[in-house]
Protein backbone atom coordinates (compact mmCIF):
# COMPACT_ATOMS: atom_id res chain seq x y z
CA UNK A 1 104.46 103.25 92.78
CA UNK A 2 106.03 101.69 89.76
CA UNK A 3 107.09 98.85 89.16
CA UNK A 4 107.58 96.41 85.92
CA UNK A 5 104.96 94.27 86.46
CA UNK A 6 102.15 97.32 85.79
CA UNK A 7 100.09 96.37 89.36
CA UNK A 8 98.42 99.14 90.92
CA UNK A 9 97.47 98.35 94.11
CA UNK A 10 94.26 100.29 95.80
CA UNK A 11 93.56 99.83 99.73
CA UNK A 12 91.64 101.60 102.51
CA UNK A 13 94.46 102.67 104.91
CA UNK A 14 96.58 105.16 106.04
CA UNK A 15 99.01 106.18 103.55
CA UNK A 16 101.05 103.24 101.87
CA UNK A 17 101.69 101.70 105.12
CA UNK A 18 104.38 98.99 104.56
CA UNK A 19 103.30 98.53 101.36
CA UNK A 20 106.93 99.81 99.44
CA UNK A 21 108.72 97.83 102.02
CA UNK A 22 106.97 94.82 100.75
CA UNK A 23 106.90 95.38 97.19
CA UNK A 24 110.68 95.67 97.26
CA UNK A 25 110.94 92.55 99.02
CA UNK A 26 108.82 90.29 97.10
CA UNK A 27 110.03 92.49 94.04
CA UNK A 28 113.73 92.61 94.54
CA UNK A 29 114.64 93.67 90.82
CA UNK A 30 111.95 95.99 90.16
CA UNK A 31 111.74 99.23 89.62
CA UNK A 32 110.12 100.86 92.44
CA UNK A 33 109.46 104.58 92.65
CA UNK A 34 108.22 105.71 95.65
CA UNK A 35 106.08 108.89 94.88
CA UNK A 36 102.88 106.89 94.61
CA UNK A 37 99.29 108.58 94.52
CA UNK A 38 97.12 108.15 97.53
CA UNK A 39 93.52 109.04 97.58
CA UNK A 40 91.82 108.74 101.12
CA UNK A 41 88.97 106.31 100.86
CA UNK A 42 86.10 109.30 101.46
CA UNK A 43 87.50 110.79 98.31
CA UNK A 44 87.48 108.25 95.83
CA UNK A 45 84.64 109.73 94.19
CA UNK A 46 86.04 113.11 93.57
CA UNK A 47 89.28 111.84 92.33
CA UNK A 48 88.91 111.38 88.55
CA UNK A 49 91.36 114.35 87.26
CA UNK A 50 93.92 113.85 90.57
CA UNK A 51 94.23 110.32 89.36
CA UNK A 52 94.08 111.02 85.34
CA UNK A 53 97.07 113.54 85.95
CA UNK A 54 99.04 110.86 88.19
CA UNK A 55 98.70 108.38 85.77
CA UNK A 56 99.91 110.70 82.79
CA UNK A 57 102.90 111.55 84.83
CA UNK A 58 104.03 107.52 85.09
CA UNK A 59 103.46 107.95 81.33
CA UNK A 60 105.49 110.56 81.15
CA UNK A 61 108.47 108.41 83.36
CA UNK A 62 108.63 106.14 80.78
């Protein structure tokens, strides 16, 4: 997710949940894209480059 306000939000959960449903709710005029990066909990660890390359593509969105 993106949105103006730079947050990146990190849980332990299944997917986003109702997370976007929130966000666009409490965030009515931001920009919200939905093709977010989740990383199961168990995996955090392993994740460096999956989460380097996600955040290069928002970069790349701008």
């Amino acid at each position: 997710m993106i949105f103006r306000e730079r947050q990146l939000s990190l849980f332990a959960g299944s997917g986003f949940s109702r997370n976007i449903g929130t966000l666009k709710e409490m965030l009515p005029d931001a920009d919200i894209v939905e093709d977010g990066l989740h990383v199961p909990m168990g995996s955090v660890s392993e994740a460096d480059e999956e989460v380097a390359d996600w955040i290069r593509g928002l970069e790349a969105l701008q």
